[in-house]
Every structure is written in C-alpha cells, then in structure tokens.
N, C-alpha and C. Protein backbone atom coordinates (compact mmCIF):
# COMPACT_ATOMS: atom_id res chain seq x y z
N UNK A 1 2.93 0.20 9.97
CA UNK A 1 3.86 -0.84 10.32
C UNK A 1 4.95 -0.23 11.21
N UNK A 2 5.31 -1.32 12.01
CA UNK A 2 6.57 -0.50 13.35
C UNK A 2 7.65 -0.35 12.29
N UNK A 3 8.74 -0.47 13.07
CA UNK A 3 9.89 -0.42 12.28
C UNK A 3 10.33 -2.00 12.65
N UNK A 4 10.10 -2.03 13.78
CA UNK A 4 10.19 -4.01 14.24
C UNK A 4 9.63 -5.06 12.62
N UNK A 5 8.38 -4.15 13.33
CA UNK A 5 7.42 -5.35 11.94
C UNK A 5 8.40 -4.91 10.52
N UNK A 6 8.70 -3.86 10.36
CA UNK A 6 9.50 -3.71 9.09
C UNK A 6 10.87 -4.51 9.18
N UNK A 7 10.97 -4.44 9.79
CA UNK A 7 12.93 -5.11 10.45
C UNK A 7 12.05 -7.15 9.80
N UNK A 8 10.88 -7.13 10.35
CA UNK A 8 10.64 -8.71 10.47
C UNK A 8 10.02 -9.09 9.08
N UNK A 9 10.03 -8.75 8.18
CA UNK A 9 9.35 -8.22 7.02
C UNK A 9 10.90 -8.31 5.88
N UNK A 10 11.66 -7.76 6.36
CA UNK A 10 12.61 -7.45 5.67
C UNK A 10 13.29 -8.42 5.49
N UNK A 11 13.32 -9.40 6.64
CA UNK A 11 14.69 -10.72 6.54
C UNK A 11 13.53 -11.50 5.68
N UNK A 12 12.35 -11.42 5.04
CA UNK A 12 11.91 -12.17 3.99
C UNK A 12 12.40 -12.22 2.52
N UNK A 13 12.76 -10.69 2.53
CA UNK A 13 13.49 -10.28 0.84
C UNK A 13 15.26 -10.55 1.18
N UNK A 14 15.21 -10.38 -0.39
CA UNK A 14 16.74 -10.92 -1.07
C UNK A 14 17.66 -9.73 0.02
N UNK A 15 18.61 -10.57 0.42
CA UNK A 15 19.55 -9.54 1.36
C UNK A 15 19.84 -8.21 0.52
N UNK A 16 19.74 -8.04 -0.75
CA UNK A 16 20.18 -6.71 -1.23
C UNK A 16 19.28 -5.35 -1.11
N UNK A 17 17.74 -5.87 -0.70
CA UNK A 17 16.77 -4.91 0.14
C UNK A 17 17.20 -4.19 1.41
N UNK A 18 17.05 -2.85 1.21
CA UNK A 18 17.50 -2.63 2.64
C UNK A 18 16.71 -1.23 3.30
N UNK A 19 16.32 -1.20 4.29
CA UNK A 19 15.39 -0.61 4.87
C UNK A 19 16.29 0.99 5.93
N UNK A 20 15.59 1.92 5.40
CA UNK A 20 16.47 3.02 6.09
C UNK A 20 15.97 2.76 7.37
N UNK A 21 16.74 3.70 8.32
CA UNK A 21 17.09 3.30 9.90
C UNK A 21 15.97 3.89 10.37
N UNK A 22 14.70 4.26 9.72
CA UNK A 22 12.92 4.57 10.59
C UNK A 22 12.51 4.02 10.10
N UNK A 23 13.04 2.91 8.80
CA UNK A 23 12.08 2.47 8.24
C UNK A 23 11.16 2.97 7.76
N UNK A 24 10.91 3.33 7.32
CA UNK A 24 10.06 4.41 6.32
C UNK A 24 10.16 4.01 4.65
N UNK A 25 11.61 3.82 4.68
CA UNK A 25 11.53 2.94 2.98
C UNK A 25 12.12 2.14 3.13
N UNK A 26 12.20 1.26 1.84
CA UNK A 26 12.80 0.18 1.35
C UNK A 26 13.36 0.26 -0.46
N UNK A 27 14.75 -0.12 -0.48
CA UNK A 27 15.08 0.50 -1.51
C UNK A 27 16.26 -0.63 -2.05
N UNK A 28 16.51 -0.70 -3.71
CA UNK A 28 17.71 -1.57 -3.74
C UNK A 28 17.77 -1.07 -5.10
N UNK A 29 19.21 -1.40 -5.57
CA UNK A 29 19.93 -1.23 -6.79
C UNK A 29 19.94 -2.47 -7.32
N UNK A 30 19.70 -2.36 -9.25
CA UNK A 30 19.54 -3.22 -9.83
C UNK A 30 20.67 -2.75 -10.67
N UNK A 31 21.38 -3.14 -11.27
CA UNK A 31 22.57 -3.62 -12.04
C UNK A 31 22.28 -4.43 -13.63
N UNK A 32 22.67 -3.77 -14.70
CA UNK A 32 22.56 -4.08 -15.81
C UNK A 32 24.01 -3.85 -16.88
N UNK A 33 23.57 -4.71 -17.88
CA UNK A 33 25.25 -4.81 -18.57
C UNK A 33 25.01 -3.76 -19.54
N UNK A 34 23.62 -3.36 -19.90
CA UNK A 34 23.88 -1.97 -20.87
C UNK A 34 22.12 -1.82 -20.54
N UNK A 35 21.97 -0.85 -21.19
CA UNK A 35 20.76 0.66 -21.12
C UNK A 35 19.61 -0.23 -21.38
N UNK A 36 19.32 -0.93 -22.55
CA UNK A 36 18.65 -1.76 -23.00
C UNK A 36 17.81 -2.95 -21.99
N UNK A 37 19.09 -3.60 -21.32
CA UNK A 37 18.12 -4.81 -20.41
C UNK A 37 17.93 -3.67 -19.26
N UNK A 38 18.27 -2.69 -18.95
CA UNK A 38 18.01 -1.86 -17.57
C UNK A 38 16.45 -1.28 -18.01
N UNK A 39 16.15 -0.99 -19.41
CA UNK A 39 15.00 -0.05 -19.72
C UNK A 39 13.77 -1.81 -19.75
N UNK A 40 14.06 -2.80 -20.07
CA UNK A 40 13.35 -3.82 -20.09
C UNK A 40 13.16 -4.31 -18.42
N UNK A 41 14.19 -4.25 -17.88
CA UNK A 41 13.94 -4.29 -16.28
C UNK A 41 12.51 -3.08 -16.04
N UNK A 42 12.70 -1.85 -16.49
CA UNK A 42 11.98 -0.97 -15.93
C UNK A 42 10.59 -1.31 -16.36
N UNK A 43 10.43 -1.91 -17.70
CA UNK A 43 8.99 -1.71 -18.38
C UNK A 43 8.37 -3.12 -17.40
N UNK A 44 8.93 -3.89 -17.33
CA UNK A 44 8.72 -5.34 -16.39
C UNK A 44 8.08 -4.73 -14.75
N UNK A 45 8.85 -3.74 -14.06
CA UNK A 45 8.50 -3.13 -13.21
C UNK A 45 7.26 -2.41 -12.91
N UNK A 46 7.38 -1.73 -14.24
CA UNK A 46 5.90 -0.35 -14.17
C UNK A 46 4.75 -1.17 -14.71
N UNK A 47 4.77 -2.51 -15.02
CA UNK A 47 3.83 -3.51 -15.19
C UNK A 47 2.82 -3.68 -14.10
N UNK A 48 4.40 -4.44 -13.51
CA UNK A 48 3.88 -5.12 -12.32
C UNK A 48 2.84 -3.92 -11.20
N UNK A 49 3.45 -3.12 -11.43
CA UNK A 49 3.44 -1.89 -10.06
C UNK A 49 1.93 -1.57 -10.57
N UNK A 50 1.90 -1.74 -12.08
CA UNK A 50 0.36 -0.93 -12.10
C UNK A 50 -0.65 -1.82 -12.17
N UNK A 51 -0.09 -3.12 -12.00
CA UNK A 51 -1.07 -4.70 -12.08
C UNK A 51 -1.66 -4.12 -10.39
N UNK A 52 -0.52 -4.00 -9.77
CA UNK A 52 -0.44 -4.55 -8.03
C UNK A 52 -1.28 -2.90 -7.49
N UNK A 53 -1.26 -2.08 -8.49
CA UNK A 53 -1.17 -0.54 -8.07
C UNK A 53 -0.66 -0.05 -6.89
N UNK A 54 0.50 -0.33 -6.71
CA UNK A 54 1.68 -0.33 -5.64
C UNK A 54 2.72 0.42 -6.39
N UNK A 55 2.90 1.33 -7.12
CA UNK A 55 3.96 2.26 -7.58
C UNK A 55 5.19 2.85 -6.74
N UNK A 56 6.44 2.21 -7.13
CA UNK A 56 7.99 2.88 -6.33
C UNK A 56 8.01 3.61 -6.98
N UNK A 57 9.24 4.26 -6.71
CA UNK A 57 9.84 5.14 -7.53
C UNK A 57 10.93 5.05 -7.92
N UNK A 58 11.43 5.04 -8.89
CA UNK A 58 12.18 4.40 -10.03
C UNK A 58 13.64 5.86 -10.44
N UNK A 59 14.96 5.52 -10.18
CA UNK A 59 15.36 6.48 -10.62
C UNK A 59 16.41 5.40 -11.78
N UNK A 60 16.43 5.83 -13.06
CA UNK A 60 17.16 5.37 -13.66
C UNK A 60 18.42 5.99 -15.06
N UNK A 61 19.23 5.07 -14.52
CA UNK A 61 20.64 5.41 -15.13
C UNK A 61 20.82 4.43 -16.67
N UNK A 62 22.08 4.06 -17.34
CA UNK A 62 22.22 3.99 -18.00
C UNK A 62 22.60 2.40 -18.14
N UNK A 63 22.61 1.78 -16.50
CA UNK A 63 23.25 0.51 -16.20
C UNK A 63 22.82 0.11 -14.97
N UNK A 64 21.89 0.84 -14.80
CA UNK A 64 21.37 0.55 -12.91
C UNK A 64 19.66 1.40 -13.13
N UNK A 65 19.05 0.35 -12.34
CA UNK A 65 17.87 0.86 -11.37
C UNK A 65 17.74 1.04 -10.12
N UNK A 66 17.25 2.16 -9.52
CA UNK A 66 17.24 1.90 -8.16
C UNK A 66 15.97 2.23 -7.66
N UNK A 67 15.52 1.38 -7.26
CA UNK A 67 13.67 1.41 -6.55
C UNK A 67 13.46 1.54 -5.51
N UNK A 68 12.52 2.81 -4.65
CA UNK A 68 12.31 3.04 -3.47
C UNK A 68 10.95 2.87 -3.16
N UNK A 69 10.53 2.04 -2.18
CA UNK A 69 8.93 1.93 -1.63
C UNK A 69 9.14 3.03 -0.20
C-alpha cells in the first residue's frame, strides 16, 4: 500500500487512528478508568486479532492500551 492509499484508508477510521509520516503503521491509545476494563479491552482484542489472524501489538499499562498495526 502507498502511503496515499494509506492517507485514503485512514480518513475511514475514528479520527483518533493515526498513521506515522511513511506510513508504515497505524497506531492509537485506548483509555480506561482502571486495570480491569483495560485487561477486558485487551482479551476482546487478542480475540478478534486471532479470529481475523491479523495480530498488533499491544503495549499495556495500568489505564491505557496502545495498539500498533
């Protein structure tokens, strides 16, 4: 994919997606009120990812996710 086609690709997702400047990834922060709904966000994630077998990478904190394709 160009970085165009990525640029045209991108105004489809939620404005909080955002694509580094080669485009190469796509990455966003998820926000949680404690550890608990952030670790239920994650298990919801590694679901999906291994339904779709499309795996990000997942770094997670104590109140935030942040996912990079």
């Amino acid at each position: 994919m160009t970085l165009e086609e990525a640029r045209t690709a991108l105004a489809s997702l939620d404005p909080e997606w955002k694509l580094d400047s080669q485009g190469l990834t796509l990455k966003r922060e998820y926000r949680f009120i404690n550890f608990l709904r952030c670790m239920s966000f994650v298990n919801a994630v590694a679901h999906i990812a291994n339904v779709e077998d499309h795996h990000p990478d997942l770094e997670i904190g104590s109140d935030h996710c942040r996912i990079t394709y």
